[in-house]
N, C-alpha and C. Protein backbone atom coordinates (compact mmCIF):
# COMPACT_ATOMS: atom_id res chain seq x y z
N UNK A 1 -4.57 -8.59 -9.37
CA UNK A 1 -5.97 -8.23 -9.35
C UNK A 1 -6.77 -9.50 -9.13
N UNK A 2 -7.53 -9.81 -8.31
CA UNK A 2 -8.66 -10.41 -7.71
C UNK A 2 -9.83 -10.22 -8.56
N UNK A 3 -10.64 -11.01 -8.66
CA UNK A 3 -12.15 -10.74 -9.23
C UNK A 3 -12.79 -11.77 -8.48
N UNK A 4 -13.97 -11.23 -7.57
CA UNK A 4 -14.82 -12.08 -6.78
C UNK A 4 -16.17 -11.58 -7.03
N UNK A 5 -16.90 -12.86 -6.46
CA UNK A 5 -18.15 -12.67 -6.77
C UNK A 5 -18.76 -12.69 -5.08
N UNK A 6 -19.89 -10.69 -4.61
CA UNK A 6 -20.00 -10.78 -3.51
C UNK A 6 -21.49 -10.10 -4.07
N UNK A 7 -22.59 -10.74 -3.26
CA UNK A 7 -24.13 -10.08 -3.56
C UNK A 7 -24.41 -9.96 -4.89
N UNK A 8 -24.22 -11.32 -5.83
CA UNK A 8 -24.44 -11.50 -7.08
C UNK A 8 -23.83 -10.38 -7.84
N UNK A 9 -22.80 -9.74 -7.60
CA UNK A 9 -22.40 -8.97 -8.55
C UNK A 9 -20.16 -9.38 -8.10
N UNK A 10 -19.82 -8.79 -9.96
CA UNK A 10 -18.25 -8.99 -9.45
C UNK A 10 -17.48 -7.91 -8.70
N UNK A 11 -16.91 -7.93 -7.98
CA UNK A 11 -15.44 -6.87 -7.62
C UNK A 11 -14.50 -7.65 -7.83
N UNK A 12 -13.82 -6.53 -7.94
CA UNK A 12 -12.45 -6.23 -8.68
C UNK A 12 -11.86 -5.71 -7.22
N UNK A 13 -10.12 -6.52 -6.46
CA UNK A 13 -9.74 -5.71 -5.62
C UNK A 13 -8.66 -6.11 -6.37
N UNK A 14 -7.92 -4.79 -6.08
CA UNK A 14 -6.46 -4.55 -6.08
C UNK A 14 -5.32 -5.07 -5.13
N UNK A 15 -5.09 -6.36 -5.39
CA UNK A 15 -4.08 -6.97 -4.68
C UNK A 15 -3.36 -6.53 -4.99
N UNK A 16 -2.46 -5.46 -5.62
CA UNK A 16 -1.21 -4.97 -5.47
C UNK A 16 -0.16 -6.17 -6.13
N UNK A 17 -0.16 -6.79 -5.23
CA UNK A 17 0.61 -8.41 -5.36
C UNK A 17 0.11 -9.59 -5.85
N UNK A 18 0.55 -10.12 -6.60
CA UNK A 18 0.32 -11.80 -6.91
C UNK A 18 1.32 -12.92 -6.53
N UNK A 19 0.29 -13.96 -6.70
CA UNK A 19 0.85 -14.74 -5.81
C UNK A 19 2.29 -15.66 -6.80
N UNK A 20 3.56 -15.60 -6.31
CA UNK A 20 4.68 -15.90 -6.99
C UNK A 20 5.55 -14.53 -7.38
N UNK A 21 4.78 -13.33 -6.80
CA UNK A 21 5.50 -12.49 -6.70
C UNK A 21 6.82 -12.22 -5.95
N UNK A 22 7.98 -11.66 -6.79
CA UNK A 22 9.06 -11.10 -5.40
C UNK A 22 8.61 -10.00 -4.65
N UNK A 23 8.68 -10.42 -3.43
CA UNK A 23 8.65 -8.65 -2.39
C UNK A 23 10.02 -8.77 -1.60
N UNK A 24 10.01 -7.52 -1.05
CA UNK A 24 11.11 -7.58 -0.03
C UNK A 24 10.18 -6.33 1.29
N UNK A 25 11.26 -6.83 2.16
CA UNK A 25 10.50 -5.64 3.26
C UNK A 25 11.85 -5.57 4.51
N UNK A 26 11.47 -4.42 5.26
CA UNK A 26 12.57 -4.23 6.10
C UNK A 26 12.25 -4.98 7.59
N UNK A 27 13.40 -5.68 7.97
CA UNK A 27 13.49 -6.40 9.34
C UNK A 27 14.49 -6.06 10.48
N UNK A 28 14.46 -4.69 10.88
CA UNK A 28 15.60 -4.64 11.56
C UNK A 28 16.44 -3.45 10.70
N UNK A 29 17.75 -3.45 10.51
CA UNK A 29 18.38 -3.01 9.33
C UNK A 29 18.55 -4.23 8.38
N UNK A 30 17.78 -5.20 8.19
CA UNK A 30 17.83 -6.24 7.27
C UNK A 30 17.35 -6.46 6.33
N UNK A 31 17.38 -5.96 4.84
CA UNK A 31 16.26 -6.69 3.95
C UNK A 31 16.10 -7.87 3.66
N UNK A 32 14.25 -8.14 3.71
CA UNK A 32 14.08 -9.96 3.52
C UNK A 32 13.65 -9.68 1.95
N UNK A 33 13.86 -10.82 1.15
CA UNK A 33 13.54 -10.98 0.06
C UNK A 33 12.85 -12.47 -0.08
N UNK A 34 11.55 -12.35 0.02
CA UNK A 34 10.67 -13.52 -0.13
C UNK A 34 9.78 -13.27 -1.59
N UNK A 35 8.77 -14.21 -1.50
CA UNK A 35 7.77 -14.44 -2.79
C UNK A 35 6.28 -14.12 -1.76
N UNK A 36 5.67 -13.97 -2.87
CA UNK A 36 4.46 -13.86 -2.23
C UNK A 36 3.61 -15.91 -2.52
N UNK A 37 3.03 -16.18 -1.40
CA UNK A 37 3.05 -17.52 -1.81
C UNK A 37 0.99 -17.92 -1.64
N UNK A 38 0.58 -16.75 -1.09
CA UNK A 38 -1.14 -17.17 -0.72
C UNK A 38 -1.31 -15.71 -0.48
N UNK A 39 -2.69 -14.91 -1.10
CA UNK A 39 -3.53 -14.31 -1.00
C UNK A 39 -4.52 -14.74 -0.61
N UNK A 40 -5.02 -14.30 0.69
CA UNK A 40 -6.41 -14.84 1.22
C UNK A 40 -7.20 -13.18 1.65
N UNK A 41 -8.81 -13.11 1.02
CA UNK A 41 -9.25 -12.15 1.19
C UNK A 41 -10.78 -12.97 1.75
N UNK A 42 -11.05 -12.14 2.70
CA UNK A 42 -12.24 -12.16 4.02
C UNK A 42 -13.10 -11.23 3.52
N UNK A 43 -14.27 -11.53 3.03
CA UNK A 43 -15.21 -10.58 2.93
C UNK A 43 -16.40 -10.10 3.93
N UNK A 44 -16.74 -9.36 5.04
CA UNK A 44 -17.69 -8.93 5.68
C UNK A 44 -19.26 -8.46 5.29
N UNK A 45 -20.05 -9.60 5.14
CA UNK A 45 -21.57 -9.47 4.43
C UNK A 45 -21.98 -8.00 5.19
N UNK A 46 -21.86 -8.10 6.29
CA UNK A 46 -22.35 -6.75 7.15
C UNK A 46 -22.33 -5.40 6.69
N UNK A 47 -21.16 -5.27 6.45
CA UNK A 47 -20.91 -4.11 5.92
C UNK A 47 -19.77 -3.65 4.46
N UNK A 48 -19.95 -5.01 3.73
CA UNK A 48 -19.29 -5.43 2.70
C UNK A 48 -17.52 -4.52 2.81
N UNK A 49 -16.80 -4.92 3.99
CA UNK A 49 -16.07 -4.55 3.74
C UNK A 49 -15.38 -5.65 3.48
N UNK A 50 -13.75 -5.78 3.40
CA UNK A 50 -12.65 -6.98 3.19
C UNK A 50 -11.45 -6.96 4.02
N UNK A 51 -10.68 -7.72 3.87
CA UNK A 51 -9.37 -7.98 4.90
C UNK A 51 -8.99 -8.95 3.82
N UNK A 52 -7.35 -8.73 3.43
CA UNK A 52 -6.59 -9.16 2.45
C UNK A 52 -5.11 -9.11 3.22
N UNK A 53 -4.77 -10.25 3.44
CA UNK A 53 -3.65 -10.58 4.11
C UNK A 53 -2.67 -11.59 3.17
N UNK A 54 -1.62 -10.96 2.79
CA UNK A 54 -0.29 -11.94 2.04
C UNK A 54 0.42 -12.43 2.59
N UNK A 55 0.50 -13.90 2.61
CA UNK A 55 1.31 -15.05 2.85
C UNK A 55 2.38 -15.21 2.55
N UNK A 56 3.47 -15.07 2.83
CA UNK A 56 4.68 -14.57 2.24
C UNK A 56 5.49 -16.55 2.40
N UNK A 57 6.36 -16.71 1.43
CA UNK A 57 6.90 -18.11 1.98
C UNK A 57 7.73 -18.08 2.78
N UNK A 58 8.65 -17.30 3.12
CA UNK A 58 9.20 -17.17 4.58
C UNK A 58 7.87 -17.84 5.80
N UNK A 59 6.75 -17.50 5.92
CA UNK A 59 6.05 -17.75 7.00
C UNK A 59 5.58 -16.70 7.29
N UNK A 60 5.88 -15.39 6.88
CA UNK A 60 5.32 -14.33 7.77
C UNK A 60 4.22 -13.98 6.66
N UNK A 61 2.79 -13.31 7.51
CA UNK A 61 1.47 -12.90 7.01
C UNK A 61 1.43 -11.50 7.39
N UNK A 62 1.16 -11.13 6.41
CA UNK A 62 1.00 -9.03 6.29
C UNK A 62 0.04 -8.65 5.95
N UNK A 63 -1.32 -8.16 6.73
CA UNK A 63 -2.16 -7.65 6.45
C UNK A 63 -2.09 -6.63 5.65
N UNK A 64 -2.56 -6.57 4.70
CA UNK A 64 -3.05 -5.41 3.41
C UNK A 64 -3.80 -3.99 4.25
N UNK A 65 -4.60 -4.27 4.77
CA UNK A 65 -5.47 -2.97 4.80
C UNK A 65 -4.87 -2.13 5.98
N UNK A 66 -4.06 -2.54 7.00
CA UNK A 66 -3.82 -2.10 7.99
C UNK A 66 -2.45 -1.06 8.04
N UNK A 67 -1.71 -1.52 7.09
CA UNK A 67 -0.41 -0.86 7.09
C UNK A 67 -0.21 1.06 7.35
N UNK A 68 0.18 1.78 8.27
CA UNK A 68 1.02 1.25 8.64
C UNK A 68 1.01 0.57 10.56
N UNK A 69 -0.04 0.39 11.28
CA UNK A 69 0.04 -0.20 12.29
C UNK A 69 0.43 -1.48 12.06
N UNK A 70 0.52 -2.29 11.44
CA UNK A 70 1.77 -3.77 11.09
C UNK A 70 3.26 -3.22 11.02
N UNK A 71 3.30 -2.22 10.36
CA UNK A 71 4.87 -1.73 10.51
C UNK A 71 5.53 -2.52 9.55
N UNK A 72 4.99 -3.42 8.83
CA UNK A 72 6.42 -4.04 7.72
C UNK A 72 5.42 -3.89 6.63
N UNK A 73 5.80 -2.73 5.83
CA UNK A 73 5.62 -2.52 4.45
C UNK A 73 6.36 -3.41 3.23
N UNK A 74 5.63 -3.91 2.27
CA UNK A 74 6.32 -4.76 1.38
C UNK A 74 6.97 -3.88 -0.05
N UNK A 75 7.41 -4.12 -0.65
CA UNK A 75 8.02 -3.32 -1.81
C UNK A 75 8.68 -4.61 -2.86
N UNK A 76 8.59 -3.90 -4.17
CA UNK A 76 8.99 -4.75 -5.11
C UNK A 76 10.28 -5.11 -5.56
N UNK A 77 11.07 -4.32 -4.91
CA UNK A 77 12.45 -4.30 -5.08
C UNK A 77 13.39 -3.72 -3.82
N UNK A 78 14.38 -4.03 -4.23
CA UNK A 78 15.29 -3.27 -2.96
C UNK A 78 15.64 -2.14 -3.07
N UNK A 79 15.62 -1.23 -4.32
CA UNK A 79 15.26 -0.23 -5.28
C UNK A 79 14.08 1.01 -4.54
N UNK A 80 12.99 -0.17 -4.56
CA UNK A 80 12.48 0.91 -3.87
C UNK A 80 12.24 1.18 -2.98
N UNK A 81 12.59 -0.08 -2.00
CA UNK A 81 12.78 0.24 -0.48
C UNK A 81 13.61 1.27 -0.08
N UNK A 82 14.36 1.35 -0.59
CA UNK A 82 15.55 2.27 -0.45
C UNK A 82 15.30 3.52 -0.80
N UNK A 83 14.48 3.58 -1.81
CA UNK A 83 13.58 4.91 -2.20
C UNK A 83 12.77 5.92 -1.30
N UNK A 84 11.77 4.59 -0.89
CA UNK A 84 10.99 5.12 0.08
C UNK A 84 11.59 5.69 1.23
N UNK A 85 13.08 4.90 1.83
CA UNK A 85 13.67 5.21 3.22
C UNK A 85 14.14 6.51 2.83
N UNK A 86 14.55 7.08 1.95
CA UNK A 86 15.54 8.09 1.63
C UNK A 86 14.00 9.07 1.56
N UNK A 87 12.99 9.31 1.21
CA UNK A 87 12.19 10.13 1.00
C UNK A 87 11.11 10.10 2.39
N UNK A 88 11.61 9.71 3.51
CA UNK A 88 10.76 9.48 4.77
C UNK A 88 11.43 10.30 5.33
């Protein structure tokens, strides 16, 4: 959880993830098992929306809001990756 300050007042977003977190996600038939290593969130004065993209230490960056047009969903375990595949 995030707490920022936007138009003198706080929000609260739901990062899902923190940073030093384990994720894993599917590559192929491959699971990667990285950390989460940088949360960076973009706020839009215009129309107060956001963009929250996780930095993974592998190198790869996964936009939050977009999923599923990114196509690599993150998960907390291999548990439930495996969950999710079996219930798709």
């Amino acid at each position: 959880m995030s707490f920022l300050i936007h138009k003198n007042k706080e929000m609260n977003i739901d990062t899902e993830f923190n940073v030093g977190d384990s994720v894993c996600y599917l590559n192929g038939d491959n699971i990667i098992h990285t950390t989460i290593s940088k949360i960076i969130i973009e706020i839009s004065y215009a129309d107060d929306s956001f963009l929250m993209v996780y930095k993974l230490s592998d190198g790869l960056s996964v936009p939050r809001n977009n999923y599923p047009q990114w196509g690599k969903r993150l998960f907390r375990d291999k548990e439930s990756l495996i969950k999710y595949l079996s219930e798709s």
